[in-house]
Protein backbone atom coordinates (compact mmCIF):
# COMPACT_ATOMS: atom_id res chain seq x y z
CA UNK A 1 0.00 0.00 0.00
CA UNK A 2 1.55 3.31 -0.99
CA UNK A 3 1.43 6.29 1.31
CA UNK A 4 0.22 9.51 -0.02
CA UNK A 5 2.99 12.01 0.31
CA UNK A 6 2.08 16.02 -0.29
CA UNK A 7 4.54 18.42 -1.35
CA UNK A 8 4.28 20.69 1.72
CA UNK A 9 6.47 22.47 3.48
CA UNK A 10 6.58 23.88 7.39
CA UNK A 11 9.40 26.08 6.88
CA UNK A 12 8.38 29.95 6.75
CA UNK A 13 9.35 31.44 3.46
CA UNK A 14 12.34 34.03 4.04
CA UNK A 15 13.67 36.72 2.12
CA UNK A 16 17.02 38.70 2.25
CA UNK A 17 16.65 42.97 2.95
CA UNK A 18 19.22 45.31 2.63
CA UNK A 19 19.35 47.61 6.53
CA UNK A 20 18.99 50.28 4.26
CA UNK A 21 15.69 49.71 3.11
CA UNK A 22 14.36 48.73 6.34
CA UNK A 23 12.43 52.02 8.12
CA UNK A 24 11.48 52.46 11.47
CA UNK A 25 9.75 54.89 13.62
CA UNK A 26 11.98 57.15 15.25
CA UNK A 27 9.27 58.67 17.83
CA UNK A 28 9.24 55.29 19.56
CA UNK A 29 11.25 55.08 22.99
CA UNK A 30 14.26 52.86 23.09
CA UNK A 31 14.34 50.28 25.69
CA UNK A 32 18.36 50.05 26.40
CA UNK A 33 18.05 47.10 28.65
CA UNK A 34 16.08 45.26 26.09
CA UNK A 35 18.54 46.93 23.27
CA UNK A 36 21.84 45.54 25.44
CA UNK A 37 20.37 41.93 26.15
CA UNK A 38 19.02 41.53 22.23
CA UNK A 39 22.40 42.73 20.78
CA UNK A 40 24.16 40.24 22.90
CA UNK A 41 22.13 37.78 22.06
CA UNK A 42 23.04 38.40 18.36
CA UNK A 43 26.44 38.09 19.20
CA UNK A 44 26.58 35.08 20.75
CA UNK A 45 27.53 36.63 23.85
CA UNK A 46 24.33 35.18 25.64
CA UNK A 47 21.60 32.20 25.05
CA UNK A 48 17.66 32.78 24.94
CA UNK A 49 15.30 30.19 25.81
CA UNK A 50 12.26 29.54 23.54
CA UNK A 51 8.86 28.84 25.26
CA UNK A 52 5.57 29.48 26.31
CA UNK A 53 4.25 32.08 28.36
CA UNK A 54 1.04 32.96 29.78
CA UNK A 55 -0.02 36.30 27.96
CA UNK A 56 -1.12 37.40 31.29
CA UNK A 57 2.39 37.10 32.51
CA UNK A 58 3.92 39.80 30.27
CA UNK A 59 3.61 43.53 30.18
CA UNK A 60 3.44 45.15 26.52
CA UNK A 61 5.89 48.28 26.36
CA UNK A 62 8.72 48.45 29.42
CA UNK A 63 9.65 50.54 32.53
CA UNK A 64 12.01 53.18 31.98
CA UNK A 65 13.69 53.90 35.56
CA UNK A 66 13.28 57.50 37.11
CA UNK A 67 13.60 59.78 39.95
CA UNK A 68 10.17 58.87 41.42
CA UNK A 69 10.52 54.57 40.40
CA UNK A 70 9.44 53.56 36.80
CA UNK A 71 7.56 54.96 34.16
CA UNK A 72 5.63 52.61 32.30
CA UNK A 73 6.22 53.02 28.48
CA UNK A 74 4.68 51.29 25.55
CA UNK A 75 3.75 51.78 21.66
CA UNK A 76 0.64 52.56 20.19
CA UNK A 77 0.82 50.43 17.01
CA UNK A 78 -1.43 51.43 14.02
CA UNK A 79 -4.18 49.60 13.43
CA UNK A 80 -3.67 47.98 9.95
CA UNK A 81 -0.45 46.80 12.02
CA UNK A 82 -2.05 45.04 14.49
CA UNK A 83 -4.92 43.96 11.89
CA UNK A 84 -1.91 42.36 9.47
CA UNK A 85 -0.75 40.25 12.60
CA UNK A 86 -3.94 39.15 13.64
CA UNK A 87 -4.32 37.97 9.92
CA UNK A 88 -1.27 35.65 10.00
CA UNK A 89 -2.17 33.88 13.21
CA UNK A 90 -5.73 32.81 11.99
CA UNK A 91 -3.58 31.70 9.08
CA UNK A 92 -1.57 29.24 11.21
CA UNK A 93 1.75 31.39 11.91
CA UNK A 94 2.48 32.02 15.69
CA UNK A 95 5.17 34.64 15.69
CA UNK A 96 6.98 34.42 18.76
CA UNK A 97 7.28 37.48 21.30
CA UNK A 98 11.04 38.77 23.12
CA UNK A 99 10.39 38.77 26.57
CA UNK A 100 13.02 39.39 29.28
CA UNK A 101 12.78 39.91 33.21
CA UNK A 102 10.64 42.96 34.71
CA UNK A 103 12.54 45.32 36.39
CA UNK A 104 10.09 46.06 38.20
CA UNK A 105 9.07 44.44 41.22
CA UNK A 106 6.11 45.78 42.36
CA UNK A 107 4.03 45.17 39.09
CA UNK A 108 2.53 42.08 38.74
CA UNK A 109 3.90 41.02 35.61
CA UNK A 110 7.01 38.75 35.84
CA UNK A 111 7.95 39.50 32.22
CA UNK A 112 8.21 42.36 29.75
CA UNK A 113 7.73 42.94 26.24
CA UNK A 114 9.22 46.11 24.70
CA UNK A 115 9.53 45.23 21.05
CA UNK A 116 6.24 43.40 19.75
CA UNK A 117 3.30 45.59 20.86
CA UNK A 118 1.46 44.55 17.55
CA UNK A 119 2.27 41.01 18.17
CA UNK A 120 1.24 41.16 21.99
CA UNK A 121 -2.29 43.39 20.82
CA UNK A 122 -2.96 40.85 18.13
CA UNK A 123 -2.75 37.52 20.57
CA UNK A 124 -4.93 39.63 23.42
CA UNK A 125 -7.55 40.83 20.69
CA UNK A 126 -7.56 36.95 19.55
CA UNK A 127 -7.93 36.08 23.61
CA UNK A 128 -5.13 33.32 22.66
CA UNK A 129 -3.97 32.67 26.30
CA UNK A 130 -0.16 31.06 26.08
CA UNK A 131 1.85 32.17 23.48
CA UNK A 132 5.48 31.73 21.87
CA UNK A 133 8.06 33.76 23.20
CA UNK A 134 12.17 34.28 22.92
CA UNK A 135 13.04 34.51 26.87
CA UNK A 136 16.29 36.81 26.60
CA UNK A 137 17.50 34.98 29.72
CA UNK A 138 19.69 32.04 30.75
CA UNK A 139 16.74 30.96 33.09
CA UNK A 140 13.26 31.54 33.61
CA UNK A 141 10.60 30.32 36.17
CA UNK A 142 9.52 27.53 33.00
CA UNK A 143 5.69 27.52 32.59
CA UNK A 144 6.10 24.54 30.06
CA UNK A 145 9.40 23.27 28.93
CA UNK A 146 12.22 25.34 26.70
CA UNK A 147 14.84 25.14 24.14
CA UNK A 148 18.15 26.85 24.46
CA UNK A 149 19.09 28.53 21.46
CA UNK A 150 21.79 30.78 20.61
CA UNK A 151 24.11 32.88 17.63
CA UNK A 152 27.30 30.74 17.56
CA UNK A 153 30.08 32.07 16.06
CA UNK A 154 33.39 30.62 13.82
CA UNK A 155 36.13 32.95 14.84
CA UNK A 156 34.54 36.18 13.87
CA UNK A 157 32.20 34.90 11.48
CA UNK A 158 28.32 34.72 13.05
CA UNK A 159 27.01 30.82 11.46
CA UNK A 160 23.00 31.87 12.83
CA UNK A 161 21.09 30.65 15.84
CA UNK A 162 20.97 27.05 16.57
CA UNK A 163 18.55 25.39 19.50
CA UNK A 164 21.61 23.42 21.39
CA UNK A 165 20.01 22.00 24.43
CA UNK A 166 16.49 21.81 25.74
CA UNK A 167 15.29 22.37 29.29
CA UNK A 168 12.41 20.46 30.57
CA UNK A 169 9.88 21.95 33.20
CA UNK A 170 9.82 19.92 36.69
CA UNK A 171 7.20 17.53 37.03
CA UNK A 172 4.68 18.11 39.24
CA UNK A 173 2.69 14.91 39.18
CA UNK A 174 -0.25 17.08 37.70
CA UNK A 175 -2.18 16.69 34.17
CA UNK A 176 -4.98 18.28 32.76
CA UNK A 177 -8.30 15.76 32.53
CA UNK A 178 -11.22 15.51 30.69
CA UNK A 179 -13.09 12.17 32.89
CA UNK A 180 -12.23 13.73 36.07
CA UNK A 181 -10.91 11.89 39.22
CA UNK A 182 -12.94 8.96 39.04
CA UNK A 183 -13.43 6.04 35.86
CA UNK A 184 -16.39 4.54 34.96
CA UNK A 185 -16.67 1.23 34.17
CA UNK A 186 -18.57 1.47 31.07
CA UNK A 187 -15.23 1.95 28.79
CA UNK A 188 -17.40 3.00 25.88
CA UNK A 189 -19.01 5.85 27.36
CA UNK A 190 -16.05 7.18 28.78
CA UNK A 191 -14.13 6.89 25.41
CA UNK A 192 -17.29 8.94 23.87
CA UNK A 193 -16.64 11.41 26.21
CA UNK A 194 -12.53 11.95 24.70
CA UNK A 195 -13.96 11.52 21.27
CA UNK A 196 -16.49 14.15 21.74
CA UNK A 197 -14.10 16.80 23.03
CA UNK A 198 -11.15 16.21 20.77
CA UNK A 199 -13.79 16.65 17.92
CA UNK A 200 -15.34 19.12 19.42
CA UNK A 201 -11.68 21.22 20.03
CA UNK A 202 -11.21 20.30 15.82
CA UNK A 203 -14.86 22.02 15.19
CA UNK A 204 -13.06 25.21 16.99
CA UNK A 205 -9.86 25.37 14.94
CA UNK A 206 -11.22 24.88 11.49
CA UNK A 207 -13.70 27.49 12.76
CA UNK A 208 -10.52 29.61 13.85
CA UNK A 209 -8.68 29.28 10.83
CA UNK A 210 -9.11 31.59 8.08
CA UNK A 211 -7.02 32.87 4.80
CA UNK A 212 -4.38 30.68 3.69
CA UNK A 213 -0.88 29.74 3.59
CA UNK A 214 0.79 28.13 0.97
CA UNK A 215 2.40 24.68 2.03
CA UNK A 216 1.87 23.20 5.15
CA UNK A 217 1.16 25.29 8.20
CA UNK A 218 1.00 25.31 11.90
CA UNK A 219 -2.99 24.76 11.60
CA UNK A 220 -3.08 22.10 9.02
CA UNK A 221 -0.43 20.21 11.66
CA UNK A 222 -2.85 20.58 14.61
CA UNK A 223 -6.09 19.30 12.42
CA UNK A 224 -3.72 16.87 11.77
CA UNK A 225 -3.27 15.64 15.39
CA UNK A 226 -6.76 15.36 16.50
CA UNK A 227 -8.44 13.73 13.46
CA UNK A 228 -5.63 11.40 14.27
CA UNK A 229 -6.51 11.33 18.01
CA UNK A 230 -10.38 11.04 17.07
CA UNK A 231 -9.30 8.08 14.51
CA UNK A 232 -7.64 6.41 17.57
CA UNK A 233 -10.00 6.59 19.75
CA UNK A 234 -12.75 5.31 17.94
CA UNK A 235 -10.69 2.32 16.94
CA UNK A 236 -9.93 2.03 20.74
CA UNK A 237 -13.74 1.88 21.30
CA UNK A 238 -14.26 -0.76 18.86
CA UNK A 239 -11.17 -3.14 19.84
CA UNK A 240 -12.70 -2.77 23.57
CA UNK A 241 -16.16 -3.48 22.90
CA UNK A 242 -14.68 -6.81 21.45
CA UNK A 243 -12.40 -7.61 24.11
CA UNK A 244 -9.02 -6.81 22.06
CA UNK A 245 -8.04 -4.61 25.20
CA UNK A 246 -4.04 -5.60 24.39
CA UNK A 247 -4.73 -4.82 21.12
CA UNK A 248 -6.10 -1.16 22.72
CA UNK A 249 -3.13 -1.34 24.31
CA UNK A 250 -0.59 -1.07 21.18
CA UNK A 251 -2.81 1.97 19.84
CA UNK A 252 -2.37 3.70 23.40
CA UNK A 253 1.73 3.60 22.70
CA UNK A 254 1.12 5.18 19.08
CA UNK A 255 -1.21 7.95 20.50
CA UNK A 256 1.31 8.65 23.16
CA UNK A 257 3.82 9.09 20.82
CA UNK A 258 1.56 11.44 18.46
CA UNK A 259 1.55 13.29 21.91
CA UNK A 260 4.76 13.95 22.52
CA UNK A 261 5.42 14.91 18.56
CA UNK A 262 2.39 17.75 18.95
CA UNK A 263 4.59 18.99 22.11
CA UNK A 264 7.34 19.52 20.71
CA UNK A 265 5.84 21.32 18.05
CA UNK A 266 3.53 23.01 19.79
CA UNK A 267 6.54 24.99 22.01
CA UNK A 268 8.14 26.84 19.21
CA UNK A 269 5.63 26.82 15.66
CA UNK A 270 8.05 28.66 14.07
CA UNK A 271 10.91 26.89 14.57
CA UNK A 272 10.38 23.14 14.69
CA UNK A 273 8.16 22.16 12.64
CA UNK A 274 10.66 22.46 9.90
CA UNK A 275 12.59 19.93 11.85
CA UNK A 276 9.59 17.59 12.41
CA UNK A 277 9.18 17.30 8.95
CA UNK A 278 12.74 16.55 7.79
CA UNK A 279 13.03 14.18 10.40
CA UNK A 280 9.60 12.30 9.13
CA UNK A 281 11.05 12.69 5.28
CA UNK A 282 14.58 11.96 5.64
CA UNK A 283 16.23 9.09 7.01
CA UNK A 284 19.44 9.49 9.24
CA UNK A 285 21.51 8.24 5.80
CA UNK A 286 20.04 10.74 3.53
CA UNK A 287 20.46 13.20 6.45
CA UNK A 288 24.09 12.77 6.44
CA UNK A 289 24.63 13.10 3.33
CA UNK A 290 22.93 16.44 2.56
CA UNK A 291 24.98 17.57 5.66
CA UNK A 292 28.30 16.45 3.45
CA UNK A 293 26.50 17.89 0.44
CA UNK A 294 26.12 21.59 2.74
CA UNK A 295 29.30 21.27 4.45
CA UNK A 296 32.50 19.85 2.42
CA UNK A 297 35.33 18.98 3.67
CA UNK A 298 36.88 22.88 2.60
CA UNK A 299 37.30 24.56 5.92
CA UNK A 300 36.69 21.04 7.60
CA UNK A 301 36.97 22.71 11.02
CA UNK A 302 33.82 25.28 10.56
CA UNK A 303 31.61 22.71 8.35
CA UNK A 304 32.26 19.78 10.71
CA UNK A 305 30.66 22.24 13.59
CA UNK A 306 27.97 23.55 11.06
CA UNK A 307 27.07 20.44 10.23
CA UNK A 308 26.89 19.04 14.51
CA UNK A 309 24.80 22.28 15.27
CA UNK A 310 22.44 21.66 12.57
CA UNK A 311 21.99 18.25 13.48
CA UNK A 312 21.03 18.47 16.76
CA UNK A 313 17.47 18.51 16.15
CA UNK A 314 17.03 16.04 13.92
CA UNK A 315 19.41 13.64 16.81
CA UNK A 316 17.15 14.91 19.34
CA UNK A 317 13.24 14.18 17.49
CA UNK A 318 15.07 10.64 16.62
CA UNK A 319 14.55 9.61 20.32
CA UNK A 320 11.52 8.93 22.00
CA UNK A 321 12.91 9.26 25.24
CA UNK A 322 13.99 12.56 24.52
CA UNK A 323 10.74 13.81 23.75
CA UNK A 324 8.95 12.18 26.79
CA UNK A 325 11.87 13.92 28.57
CA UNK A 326 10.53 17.35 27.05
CA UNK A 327 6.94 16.38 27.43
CA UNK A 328 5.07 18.25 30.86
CA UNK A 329 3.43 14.88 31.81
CA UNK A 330 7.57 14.14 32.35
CA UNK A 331 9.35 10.69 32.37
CA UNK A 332 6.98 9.17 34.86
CA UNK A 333 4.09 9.08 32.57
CA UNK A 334 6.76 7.64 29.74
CA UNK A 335 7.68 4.74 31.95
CA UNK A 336 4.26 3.95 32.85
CA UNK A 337 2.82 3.61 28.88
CA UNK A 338 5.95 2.28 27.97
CA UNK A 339 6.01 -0.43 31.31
CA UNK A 340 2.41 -0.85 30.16
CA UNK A 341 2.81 -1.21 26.77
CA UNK A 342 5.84 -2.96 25.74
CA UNK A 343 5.17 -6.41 27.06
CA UNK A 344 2.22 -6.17 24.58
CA UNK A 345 3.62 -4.92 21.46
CA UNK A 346 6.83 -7.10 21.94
CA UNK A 347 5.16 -10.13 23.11
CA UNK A 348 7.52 -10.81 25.73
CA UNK A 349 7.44 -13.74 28.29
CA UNK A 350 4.78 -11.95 30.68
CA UNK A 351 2.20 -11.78 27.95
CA UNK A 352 3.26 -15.50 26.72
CA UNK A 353 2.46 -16.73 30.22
CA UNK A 354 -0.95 -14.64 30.51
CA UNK A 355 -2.06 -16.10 27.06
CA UNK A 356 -0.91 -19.72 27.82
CA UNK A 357 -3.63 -19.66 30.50
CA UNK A 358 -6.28 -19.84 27.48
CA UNK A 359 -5.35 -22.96 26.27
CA UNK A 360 -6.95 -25.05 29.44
CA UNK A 361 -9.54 -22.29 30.12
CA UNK A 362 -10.96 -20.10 26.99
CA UNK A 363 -13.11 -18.29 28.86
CA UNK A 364 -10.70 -16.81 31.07
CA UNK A 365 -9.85 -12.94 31.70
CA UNK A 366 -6.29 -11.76 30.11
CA UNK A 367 -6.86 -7.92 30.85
CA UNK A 368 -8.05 -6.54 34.77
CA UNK A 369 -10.36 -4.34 35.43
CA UNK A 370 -7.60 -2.28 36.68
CA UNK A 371 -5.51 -3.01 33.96
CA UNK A 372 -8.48 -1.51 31.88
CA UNK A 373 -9.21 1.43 33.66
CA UNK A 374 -5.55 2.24 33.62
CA UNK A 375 -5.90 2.34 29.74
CA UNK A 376 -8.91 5.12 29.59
CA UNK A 377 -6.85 6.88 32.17
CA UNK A 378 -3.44 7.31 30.15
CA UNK A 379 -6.09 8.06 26.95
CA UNK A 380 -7.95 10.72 28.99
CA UNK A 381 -4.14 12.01 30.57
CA UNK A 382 -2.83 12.08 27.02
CA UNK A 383 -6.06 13.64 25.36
CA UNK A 384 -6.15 16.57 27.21
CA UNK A 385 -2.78 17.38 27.22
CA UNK A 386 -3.39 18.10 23.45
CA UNK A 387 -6.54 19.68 23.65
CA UNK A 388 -5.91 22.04 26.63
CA UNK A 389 -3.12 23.29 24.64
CA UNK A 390 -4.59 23.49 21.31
CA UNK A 391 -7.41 24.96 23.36
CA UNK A 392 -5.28 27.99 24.43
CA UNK A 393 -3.94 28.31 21.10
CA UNK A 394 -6.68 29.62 19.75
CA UNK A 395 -9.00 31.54 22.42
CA UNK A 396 -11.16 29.08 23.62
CA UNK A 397 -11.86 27.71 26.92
CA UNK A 398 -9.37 25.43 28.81
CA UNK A 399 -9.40 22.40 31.57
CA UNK A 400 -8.75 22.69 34.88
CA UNK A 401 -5.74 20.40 36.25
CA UNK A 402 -6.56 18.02 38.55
């Protein structure tokens, strides 16, 4: 069976402008602190983390320090700005927002944002709750998990910014939930109740998308995810309501895994779902070779560390563990679907031994109650995480953690 395989694309197009071309207002108020910490970011001189931030955590504009405390300072950007912006989200960009520290202690905000007042107007108008940022800081108080990236430099020469590292948010044992505390019995009706809401969460992004962007955007990956999600679910139903609850099982593992790709994604649009892509299209051969292709062996020295920067996140999406490591629901959660999971879809000597029982007794029970309950629970764990966040992605209402 041949898979279909559209010509799409996730990376942004980009295009080349000469500084001279490039006009800006000169009314608007410099922010030097944000000016000193973006400049040596540029440089190399210093790392940024990219995120997710509550909105409600960031001020737009920045305190400017005088005789009396701070005066608060922000831009008024014109309309048809912010109007332009608003445009490209509901067309499935999510451009990210520079944030660094507040200064300012006794304002609530923990965050500022002195450079995107269109962007920051645009996500509030849109009432999208979390959004992308570029932390301008070596740490941060992590709402979800972050990757470290930063301008590296070949002697004098400046090669770009490359994510280097990741840092994952500590777990805190808590997850967003659709069923609540307590599992009913009746698997089906509790699996209607997942299916509903994931299709009910792809009913509000088709409804929030509008315009379009040539290739493969942002959007088209997230309808892509739940249809997915609603596809498993329902076959989850089905293989229950016929006792196939290991086969249930091996489905669980694949939507876990569709999980942790959406997350990864999901924390920086802009910037890795490029990567997702090339990882899904190229294999590590072909991947090595278009590095050798980019980088010859001229000026091995700089090529041979182009080529280990670049591949760092194509190493990194090639390893589940990674991901789960990256993942808010944290290691924990990955040992328990994968504990759960792999004596079924390897058919090791524990599931050998349960099924040998059926050849004196038929009739017997393979899969517990408990056993069973524990599936819906890592379904309902693992469908929420994507819809809460897909949720806030696009102004609608969110789940309470529990």
């Amino acid at each position: 069976m041949k898979a279909i395989k559209p010509k799409l694309n996730r990376l942004p197009l980009t295009t080349t402008i000469p500084l001279d071309k490039i006009y800006s207002n000169r009314e608007v108020v410099q922010d030097d602190i944000f000016f000193k910490k973006y400049v040596r970011f540029l440089n190399g001189e210093k790392q940024a983390l990219l995120t997710r931030m509550p909105l409600s955590d960031i001020k737009n504009g920045f305190y400017q320090r005088s005789g009396y405390g701070f005066v608060s300072i922000a831009d008024a950007p014109p309309e048809d700005h912010v109007a332009y912006v608003i445009d490209l989200i509901r067309s499935g960009h999510r451009p990210q927002i520079y944030i660094y520290k507040n200064i300012n202690k006794s304002s609530s905000e923990a965050y500022i944002a002195p450079d995107d007042a269109a962007v920051y107007k645009a996500y509030e108008s849109l009432k999208i709750q979390v959004v992308p940022v570029v932390a301008l800081e070596t740490s941060v108080d992590l709402e979800e998990s972050a990757y470290q990236v930063r301008h590296l430099k070949f002697k004098e020469e400046n090669l770009g910014a490359f994510i280097d590292s990741i840092v994952a948010k500590k777990e805190t044992g808590q997850a967003y939930s659709i069923l609540g505390n307590d599992i009913s019995c009746e698997h089906h009706e509790e699996l209607d109740k997942l299916h509903a809401h994931a299709s009910l969460v792809m009913h509000e992004l088709k409804k929030f998308h509008t315009g379009y962007t040539s290739g493969l955007h942002y959007h088209q990956t997230l309808f892509s995810i739940l249809y997915r999600l609603i596809e498993n679910l329902q076959a989850i139903k089905l293989l229950i309501a016929n006792g196939y609850y290991y086969q249930a099982v091996c489905l669980l593992r694949s939507t876990y895994e569709m999980s942790l790709d959406f997350y990864v994604d999901w924390l920086a649009p802009e910037q890795i779902g490029f990567w997702l892509q090339v990882h899904a299209r190229v294999d590590r051969v072909g991947f090595n070779m278009a590095m050798e292709l980019a980088h010859p062996k001229e000026n091995s020295k700089k090529n041979k560390f182009l080529s280990e920067q670049k591949s760092y996140c194509y190493n990194f999406l090639s390893n589940v563990s990674n991901k789960a490591s990256l993942s808010p629901l944290g290691r924990s959660f990955y040992d328990e679907v994968y504990t759960f999971s792999s004596e079924v879809v390897h058919q090791d000597f524990n599931m050998t031994e349960i099924y040998s029982v059926l050849m004196e007794s038929p009739t017997s029970k393979t899969f517990d109650e408990e056993a069973a309950i524990t599936l819906i629970r890592c379904l309902d764990i693992i469908t929420a995480k994507i819809c809460h966040r897909i949720r806030q992605d696009i102004g609608t209402v969110h789940l309470a953690q529990s």
